[in-house]
C-alpha atoms as a PDB file:
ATOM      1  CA  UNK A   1       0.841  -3.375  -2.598  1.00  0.00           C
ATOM      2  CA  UNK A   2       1.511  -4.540  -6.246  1.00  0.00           C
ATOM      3  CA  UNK A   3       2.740  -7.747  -7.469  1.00  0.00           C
ATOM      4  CA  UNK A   4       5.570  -6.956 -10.820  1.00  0.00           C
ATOM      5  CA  UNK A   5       8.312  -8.624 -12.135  1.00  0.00           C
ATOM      6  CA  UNK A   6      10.036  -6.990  -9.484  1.00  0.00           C
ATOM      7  CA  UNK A   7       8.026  -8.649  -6.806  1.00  0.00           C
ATOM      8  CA  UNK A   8       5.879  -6.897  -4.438  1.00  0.00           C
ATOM      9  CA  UNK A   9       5.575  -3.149  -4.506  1.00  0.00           C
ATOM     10  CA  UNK A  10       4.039  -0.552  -1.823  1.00  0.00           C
ATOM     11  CA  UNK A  11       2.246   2.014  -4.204  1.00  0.00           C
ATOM     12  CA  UNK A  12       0.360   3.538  -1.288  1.00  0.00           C
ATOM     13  CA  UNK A  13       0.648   4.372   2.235  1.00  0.00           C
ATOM     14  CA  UNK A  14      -2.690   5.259   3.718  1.00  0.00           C
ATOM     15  CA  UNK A  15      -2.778   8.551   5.814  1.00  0.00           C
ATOM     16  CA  UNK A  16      -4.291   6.772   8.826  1.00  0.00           C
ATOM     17  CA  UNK A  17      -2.464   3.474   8.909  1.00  0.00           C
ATOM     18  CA  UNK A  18      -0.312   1.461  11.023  1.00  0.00           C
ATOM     19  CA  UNK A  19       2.900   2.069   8.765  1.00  0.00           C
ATOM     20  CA  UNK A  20       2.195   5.924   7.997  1.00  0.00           C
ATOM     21  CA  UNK A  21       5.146   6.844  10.480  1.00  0.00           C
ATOM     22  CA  UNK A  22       7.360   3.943   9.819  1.00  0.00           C
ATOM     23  CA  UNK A  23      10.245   4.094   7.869  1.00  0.00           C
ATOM     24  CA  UNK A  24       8.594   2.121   4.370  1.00  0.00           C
ATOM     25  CA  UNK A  25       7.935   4.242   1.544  1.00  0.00           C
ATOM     26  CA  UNK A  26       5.999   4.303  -1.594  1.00  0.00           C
ATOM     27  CA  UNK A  27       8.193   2.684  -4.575  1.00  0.00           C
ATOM     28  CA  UNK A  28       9.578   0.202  -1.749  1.00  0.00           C
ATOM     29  CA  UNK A  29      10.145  -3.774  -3.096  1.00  0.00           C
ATOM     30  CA  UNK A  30       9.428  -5.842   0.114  1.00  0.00           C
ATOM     31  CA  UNK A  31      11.202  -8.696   0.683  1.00  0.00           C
ATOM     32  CA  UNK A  32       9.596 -10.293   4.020  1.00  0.00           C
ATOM     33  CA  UNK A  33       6.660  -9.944   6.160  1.00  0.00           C
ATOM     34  CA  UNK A  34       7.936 -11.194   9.656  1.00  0.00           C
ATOM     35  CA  UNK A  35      10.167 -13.259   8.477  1.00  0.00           C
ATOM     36  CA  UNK A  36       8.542 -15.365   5.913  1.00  0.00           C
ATOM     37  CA  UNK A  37       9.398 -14.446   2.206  1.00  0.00           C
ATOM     38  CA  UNK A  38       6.871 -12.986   0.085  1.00  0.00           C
ATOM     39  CA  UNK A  39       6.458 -13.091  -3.891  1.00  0.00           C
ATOM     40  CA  UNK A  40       2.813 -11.835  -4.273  1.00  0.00           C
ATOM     41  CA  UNK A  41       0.897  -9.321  -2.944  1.00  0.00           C
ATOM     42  CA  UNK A  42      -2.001 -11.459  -1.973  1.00  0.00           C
ATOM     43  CA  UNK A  43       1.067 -13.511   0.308  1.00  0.00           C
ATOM     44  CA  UNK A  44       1.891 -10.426   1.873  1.00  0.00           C
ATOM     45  CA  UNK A  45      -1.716  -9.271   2.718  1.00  0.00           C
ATOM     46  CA  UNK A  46      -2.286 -12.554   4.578  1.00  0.00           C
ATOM     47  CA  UNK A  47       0.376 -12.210   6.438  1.00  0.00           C
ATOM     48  CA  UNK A  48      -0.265  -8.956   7.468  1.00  0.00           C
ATOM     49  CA  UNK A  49      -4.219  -9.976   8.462  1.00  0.00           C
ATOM     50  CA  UNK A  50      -2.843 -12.747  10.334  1.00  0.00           C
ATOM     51  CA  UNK A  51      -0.048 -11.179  12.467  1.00  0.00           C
ATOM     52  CA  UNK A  52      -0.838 -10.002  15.597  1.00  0.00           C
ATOM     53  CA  UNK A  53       1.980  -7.945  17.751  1.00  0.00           C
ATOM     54  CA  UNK A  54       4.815  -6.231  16.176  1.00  0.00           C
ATOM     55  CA  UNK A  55       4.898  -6.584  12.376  1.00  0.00           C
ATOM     56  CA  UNK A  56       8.468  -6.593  10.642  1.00  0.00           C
ATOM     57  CA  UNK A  57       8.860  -5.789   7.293  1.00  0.00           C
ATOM     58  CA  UNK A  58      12.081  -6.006   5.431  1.00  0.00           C
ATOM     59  CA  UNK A  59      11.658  -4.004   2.154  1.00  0.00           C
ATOM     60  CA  UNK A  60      14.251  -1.900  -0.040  1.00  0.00           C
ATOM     61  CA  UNK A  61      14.185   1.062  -2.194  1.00  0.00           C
ATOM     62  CA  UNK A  62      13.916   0.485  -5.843  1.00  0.00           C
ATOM     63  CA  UNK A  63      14.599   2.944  -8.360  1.00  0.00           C
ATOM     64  CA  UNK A  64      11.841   3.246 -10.505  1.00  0.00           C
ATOM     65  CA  UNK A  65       7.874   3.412  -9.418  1.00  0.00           C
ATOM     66  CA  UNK A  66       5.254   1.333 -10.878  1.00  0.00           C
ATOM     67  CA  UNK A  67       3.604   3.044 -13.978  1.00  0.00           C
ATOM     68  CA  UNK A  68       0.472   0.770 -13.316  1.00  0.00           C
ATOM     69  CA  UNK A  69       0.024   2.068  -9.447  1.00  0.00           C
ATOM     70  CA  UNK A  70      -2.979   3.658  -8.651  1.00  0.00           C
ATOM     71  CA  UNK A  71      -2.322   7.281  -7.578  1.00  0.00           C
ATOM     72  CA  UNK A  72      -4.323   8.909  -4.760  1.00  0.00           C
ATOM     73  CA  UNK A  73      -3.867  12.109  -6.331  1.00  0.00           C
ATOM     74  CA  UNK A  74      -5.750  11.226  -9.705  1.00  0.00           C
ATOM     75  CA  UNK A  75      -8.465   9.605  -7.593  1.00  0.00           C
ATOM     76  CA  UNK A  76     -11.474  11.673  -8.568  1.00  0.00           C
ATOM     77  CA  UNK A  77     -10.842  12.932 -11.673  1.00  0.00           C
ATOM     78  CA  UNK A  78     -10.698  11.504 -14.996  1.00  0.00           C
ATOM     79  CA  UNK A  79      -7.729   9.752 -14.504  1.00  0.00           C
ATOM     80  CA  UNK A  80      -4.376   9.240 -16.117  1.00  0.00           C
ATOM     81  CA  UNK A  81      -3.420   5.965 -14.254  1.00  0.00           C
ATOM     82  CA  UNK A  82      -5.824   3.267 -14.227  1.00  0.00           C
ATOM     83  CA  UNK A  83      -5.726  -0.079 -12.477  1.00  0.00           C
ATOM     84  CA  UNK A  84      -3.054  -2.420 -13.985  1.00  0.00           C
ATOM     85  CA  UNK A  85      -4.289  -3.543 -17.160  1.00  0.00           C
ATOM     86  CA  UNK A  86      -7.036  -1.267 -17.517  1.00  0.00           C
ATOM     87  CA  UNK A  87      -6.582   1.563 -20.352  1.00  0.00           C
ATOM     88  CA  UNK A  88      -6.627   5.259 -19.032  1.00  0.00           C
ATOM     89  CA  UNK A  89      -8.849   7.682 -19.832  1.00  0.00           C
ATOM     90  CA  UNK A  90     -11.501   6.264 -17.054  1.00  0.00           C
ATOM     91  CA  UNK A  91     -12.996   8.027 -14.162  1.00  0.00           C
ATOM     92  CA  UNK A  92     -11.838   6.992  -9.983  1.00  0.00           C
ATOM     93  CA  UNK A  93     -14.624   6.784  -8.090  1.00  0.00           C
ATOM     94  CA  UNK A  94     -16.911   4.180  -4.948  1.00  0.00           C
ATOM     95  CA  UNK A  95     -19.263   1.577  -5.130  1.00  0.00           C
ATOM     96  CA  UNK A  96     -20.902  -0.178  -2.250  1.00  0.00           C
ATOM     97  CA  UNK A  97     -21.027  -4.137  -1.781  1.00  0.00           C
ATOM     98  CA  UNK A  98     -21.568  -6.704   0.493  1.00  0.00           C
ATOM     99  CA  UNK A  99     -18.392  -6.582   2.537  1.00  0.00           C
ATOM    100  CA  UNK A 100     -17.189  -7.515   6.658  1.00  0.00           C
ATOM    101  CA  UNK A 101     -19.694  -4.831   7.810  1.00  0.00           C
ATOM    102  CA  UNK A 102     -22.359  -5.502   6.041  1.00  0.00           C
ATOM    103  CA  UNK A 103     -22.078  -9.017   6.719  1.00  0.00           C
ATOM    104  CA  UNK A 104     -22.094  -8.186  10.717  1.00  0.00           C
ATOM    105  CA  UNK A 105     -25.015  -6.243  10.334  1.00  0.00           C
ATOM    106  CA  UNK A 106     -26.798  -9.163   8.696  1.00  0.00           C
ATOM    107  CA  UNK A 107     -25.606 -11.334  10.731  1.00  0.00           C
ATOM    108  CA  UNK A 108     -26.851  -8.835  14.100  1.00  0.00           C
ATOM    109  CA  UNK A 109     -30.409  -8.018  11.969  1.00  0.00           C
ATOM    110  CA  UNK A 110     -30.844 -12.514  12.026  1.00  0.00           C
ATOM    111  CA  UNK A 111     -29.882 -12.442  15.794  1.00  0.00           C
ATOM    112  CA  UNK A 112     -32.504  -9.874  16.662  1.00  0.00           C
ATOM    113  CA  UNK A 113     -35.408 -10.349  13.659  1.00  0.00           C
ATOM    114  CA  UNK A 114     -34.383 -13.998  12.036  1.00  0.00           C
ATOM    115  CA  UNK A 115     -34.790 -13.747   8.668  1.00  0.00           C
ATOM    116  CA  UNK A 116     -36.332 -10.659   7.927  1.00  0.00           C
ATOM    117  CA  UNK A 117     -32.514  -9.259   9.154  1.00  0.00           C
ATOM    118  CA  UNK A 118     -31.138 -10.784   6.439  1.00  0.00           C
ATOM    119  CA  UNK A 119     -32.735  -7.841   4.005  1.00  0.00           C
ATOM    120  CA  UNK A 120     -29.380  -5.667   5.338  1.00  0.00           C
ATOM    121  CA  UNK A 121     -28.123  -7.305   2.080  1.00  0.00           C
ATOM    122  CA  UNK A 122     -29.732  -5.512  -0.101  1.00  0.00           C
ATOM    123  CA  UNK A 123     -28.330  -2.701   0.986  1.00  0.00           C
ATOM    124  CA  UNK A 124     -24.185  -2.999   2.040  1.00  0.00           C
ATOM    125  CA  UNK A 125     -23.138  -0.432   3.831  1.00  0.00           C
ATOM    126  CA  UNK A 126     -19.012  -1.006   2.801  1.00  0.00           C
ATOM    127  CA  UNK A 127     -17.702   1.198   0.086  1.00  0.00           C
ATOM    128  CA  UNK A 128     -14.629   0.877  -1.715  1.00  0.00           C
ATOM    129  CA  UNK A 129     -12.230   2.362  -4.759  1.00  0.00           C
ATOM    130  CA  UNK A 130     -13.018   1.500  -8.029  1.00  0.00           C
ATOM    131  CA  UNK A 131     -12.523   2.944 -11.665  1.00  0.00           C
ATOM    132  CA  UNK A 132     -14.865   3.328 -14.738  1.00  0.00           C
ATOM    133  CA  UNK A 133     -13.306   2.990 -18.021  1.00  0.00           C
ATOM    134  CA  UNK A 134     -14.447   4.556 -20.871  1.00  0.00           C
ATOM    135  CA  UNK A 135     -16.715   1.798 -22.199  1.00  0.00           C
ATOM    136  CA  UNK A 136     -18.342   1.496 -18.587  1.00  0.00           C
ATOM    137  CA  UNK A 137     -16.723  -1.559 -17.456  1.00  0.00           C
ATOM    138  CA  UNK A 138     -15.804  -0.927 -13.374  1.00  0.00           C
ATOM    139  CA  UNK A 139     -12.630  -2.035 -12.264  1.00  0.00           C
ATOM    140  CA  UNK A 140     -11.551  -2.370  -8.821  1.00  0.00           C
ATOM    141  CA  UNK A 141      -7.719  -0.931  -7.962  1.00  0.00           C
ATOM    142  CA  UNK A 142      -6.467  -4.430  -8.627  1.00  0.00           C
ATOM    143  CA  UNK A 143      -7.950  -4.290 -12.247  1.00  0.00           C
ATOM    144  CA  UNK A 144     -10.464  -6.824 -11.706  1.00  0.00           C
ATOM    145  CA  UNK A 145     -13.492  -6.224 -13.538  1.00  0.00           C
ATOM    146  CA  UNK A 146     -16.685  -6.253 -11.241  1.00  0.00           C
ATOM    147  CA  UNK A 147     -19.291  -5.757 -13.992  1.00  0.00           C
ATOM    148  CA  UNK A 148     -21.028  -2.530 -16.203  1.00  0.00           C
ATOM    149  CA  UNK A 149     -21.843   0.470 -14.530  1.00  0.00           C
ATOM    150  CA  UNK A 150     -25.546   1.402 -13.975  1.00  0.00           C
ATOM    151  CA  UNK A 151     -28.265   1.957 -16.125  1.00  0.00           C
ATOM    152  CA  UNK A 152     -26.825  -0.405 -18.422  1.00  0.00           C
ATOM    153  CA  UNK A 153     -25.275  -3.087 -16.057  1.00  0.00           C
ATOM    154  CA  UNK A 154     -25.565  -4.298 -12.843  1.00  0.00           C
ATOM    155  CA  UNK A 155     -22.388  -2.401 -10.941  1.00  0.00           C
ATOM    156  CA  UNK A 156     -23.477   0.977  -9.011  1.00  0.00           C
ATOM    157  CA  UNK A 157     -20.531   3.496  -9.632  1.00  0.00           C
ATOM    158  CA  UNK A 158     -20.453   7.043  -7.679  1.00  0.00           C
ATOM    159  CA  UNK A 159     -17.735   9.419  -9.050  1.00  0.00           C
ATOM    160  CA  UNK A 160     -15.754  10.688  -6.823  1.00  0.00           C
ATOM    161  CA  UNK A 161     -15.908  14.665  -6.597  1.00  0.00           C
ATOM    162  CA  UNK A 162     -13.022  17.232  -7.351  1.00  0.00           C
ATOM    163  CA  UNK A 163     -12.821  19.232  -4.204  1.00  0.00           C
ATOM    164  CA  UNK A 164     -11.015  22.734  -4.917  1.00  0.00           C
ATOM    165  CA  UNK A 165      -8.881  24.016  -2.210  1.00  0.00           C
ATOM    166  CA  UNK A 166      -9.523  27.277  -1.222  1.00  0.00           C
END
């Protein structure tokens, strides 16, 4: 989801989530997340990490898409839609960091070794979507800017391969 002057905007459904066979659609501006109004994306995310049960979501169609909305379909190649307010031209690709799971494994390694588990850190295990730009900045799909790309900086950045279907 994307915050606009719109208000909140679903610019991806993920293949294996819990709303692929709902009735929400990509371009959709939602108004409420069980009930409670929502003007931000970051509103609607809590919500949505907070609810247990049945999750309602009241959201209408729009009639235009996001130009800023990060396409799965470009993800990979160099890119014609960047993260919003990052310039095209970039490359989609992952980097790893220090996310949930490899915070549970550092948090099993100090359980079992004490501090020597605690070395887990150095190398995360979570992976996640992010975009070069041309001048090696790496953005994440929200367009914040986690740092310069290896050699240079201090942000590893794996492109993302082009897979031809045969």
């Amino acid at each position: 989801m994307i915050t606009n002057d719109k208000g909140v905007i679903i610019h991806s459904i993920e293949d294996d989530g819990v709303f692929v066979n709902s009735a929400l659609k990509v371009g959709m501006h939602v108004r409420t997340v069980n009930n409670v109004e929502v003007s931000t994306s970051a509103d609607a995310v809590a919500l949505l990490k907070t609810s247990t049960g049945q999750i309602t979501i009241v959201a209408e169609e729009v009639k235009t898409v996001p130009e800023q909305a990060p396409a799965a379909s470009v993800m990979g190649s160099t890119a014609t839609t960047a993260p919003p307010g990052v310039a095209t031209g970039g490359q989609w690709g992952t980097n790893k960091y220090v996310g949930s799971n490899t915070q549970a494994l550092a948090c099993l390694g100090c359980l079992c070794f004490c501090l020597p588990g605690l070395c887990v850190l150095l190398c995360p295990v979570d992976d996640r979507d992010v975009y070069k730009s041309t001048d090696n900045n790496v953005y994440d799909a929200a367009g914040r800017c986690l740092g310069i790309s290896y050699p240079a900086g201090n942000v590893g950045f794996v492109p993302k391969r082009n897979d031809m279907k045969r």
